[in-house]
C-alpha atoms as a PDB file:
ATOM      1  CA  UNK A   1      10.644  -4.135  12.023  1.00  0.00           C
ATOM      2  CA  UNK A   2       7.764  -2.302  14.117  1.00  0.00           C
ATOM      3  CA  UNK A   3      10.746  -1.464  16.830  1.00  0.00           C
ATOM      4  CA  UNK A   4      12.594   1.088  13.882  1.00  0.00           C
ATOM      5  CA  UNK A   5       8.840   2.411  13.368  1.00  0.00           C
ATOM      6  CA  UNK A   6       8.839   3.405  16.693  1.00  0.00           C
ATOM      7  CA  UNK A   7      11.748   4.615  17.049  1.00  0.00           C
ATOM      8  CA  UNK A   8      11.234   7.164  13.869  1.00  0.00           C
ATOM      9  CA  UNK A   9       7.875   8.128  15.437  1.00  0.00           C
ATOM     10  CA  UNK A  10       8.958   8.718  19.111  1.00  0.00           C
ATOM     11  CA  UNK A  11      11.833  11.082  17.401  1.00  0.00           C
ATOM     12  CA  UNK A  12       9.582  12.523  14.671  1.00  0.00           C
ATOM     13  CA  UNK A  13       6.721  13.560  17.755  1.00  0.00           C
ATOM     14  CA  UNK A  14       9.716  14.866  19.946  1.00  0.00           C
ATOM     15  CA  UNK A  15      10.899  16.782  17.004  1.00  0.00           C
ATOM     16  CA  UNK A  16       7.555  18.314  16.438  1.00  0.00           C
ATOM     17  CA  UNK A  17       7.416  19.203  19.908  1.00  0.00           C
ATOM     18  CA  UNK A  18      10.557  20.655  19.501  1.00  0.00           C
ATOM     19  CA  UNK A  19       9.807  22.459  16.463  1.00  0.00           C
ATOM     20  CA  UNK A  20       6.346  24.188  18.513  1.00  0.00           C
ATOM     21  CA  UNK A  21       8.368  25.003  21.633  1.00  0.00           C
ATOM     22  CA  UNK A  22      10.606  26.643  18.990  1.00  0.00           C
ATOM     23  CA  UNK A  23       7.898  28.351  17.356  1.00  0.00           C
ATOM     24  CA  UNK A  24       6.474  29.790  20.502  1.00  0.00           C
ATOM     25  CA  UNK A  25      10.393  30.971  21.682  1.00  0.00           C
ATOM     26  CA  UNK A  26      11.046  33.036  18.121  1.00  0.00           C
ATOM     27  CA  UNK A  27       7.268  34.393  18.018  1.00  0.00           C
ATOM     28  CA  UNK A  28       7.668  36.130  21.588  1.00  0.00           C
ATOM     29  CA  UNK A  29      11.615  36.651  21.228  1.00  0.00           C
ATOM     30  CA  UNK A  30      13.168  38.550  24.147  1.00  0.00           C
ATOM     31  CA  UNK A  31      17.297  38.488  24.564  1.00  0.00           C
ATOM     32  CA  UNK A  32      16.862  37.185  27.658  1.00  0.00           C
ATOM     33  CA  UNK A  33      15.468  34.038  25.843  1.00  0.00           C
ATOM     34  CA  UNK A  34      18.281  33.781  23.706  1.00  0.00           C
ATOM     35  CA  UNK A  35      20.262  30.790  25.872  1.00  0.00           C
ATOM     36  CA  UNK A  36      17.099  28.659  25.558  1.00  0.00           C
ATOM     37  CA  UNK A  37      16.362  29.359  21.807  1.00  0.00           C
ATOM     38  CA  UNK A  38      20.050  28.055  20.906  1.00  0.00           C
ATOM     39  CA  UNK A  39      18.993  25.044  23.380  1.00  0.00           C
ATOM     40  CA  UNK A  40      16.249  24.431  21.236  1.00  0.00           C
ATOM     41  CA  UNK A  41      18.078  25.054  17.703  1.00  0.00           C
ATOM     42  CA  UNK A  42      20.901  22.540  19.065  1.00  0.00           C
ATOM     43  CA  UNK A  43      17.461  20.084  20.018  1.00  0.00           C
ATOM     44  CA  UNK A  44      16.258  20.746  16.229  1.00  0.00           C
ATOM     45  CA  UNK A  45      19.653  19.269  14.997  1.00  0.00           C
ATOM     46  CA  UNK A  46      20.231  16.124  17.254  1.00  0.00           C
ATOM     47  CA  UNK A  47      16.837  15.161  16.154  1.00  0.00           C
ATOM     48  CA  UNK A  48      17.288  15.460  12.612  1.00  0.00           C
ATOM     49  CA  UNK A  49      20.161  13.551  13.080  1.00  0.00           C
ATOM     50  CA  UNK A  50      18.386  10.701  14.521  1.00  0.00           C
ATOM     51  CA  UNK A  51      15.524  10.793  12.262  1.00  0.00           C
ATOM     52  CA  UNK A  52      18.266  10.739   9.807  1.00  0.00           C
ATOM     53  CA  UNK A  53      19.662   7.375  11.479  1.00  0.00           C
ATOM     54  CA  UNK A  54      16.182   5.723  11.456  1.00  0.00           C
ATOM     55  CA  UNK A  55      16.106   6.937   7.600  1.00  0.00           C
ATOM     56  CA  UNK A  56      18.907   4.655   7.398  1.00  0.00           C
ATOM     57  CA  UNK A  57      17.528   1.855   8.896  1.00  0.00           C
ATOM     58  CA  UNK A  58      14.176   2.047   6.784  1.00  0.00           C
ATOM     59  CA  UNK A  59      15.511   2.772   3.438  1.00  0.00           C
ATOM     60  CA  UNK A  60      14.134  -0.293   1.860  1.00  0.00           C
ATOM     61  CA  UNK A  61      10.930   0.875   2.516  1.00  0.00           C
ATOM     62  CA  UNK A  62       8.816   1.905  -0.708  1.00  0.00           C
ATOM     63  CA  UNK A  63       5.632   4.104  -0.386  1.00  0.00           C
ATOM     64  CA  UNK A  64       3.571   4.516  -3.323  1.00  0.00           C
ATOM     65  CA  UNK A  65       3.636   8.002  -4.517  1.00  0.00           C
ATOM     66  CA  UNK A  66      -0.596   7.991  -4.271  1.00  0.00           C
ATOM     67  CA  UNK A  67      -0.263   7.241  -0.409  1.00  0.00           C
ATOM     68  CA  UNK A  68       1.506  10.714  -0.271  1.00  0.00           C
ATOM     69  CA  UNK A  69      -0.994  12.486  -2.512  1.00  0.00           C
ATOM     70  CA  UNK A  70      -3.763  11.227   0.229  1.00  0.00           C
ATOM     71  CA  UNK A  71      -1.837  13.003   2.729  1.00  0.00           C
ATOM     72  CA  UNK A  72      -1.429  15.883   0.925  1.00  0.00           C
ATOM     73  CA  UNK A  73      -5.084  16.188  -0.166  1.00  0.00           C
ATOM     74  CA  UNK A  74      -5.746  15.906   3.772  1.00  0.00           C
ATOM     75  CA  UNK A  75      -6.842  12.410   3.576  1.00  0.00           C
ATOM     76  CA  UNK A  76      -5.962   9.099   5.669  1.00  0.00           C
ATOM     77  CA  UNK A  77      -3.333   7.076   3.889  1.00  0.00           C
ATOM     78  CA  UNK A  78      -5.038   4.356   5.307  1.00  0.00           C
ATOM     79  CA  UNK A  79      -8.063   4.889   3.038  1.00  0.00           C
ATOM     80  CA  UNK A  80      -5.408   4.226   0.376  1.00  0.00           C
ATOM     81  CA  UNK A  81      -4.689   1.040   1.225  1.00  0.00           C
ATOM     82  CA  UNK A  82      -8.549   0.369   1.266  1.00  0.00           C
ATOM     83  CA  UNK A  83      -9.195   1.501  -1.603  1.00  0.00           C
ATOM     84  CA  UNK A  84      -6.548  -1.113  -3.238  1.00  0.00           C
ATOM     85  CA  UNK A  85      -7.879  -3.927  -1.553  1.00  0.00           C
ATOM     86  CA  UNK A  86     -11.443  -2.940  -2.829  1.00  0.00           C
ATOM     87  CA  UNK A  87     -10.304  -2.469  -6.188  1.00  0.00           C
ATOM     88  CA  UNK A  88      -8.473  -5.659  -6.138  1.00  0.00           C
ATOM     89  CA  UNK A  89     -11.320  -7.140  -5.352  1.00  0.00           C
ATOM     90  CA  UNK A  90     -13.991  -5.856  -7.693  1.00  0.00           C
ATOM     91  CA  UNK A  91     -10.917  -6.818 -10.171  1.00  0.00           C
ATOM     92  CA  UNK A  92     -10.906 -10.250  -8.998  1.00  0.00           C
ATOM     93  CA  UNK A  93     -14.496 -10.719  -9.231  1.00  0.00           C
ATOM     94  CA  UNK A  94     -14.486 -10.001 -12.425  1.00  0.00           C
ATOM     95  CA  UNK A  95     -12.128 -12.104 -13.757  1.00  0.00           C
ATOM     96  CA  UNK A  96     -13.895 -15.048 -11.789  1.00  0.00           C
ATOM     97  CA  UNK A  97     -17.255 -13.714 -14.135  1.00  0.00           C
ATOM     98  CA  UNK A  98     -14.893 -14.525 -17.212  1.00  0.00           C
ATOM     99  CA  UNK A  99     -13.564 -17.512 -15.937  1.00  0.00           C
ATOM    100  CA  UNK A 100     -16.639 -18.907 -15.371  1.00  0.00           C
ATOM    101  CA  UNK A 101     -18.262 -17.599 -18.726  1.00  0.00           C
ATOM    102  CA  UNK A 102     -15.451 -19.257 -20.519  1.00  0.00           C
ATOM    103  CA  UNK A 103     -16.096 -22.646 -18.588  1.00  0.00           C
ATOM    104  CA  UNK A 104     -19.964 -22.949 -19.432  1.00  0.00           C
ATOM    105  CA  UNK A 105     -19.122 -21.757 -22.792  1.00  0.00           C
ATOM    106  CA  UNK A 106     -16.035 -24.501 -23.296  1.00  0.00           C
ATOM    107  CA  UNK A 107     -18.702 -26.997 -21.320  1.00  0.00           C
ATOM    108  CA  UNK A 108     -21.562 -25.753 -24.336  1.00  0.00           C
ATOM    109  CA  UNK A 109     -19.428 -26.385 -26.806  1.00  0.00           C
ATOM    110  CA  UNK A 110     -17.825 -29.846 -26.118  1.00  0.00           C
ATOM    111  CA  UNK A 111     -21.266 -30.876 -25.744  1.00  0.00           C
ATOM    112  CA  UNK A 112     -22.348 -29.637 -29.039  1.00  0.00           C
ATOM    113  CA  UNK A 113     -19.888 -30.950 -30.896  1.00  0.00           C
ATOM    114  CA  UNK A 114     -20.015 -33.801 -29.485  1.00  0.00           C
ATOM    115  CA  UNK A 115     -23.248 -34.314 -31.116  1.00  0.00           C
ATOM    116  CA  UNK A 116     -22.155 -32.684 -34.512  1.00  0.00           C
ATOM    117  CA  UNK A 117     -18.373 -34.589 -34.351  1.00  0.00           C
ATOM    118  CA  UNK A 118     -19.015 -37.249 -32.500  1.00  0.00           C
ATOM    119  CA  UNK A 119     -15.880 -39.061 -33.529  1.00  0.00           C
ATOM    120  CA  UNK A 120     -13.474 -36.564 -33.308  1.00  0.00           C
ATOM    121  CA  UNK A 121     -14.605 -35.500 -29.873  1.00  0.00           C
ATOM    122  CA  UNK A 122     -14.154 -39.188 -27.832  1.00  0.00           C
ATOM    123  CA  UNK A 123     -10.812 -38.828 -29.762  1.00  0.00           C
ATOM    124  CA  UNK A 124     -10.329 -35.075 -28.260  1.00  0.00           C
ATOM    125  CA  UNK A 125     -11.709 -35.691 -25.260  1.00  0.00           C
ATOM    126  CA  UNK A 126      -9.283 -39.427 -24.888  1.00  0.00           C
ATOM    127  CA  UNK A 127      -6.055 -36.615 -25.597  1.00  0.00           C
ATOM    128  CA  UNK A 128      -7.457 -33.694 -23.411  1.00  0.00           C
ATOM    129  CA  UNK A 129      -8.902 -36.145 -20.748  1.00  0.00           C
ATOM    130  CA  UNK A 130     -12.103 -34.272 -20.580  1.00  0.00           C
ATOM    131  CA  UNK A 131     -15.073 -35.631 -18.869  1.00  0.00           C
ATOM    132  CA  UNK A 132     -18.393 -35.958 -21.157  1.00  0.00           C
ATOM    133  CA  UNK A 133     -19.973 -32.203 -19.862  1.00  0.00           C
ATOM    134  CA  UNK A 134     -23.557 -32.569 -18.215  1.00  0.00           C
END
């Protein structure tokens, strides 16, 4: 899989080469440099044709439409991915917090019914399998 990424990115960087030699042709135009700007349009074209091939070889690829907003605000895309993974896990911490709230609480209350029900709870905990809480 890294091999087609590096294949799209050695033709995307010689395509933006390309594209600047291009620029710098057309900005300082002179007939004489008319056989090398149709060299370079003809360049332009065979490597949007093999970016085109490496499209087809990535197209089950999915970026998240934030990664591009990143980019597009001038950011690192890798912050993006980052900022997931921190998210994640501030999300994950949390949920551990109400997991273990709702264990001491279940724990609390076995016990105290134990003493209110004591009956019914050896029979509970015989079904559930529970341990007597400490």
């Amino acid at each position: 899989m890294a091999e087609k990424f590096d294949n799209l990115e050695e033709y995307l960087e010689k395509f933006i080469e390309n594209i600047r030699q291009l620029g710098i042709i057309v900005s300082d135009f002179q007939p004489s440099s008319q056989a090398g700007l149709n060299q370079k349009l003809n360049y332009m074209i065979s490597g949007l044709q093999d970016i085109e091939k490496c499209r087809q070889q990535l197209h089950e690829i999915n970026v998240p439409l934030e990664v591009f907003e990143y980019i597009d605000q001038g950011r690192n895309p890798q912050l993006y991915t980052k900022e997931c993974l921190e998210r994640a896990l501030a999300r994950n911490e949390q949920v551990k917090g109400k997991i273990d709230t709702m264990t001491k609480f279940k724990s609390l209350l076995v016990s105290e019914l134990s003493k209110v029900f004591p009956e019914e709870m050896s029979k509970y905990k015989a079904i559930h399998g529970e341990d007597t809480p400490s």
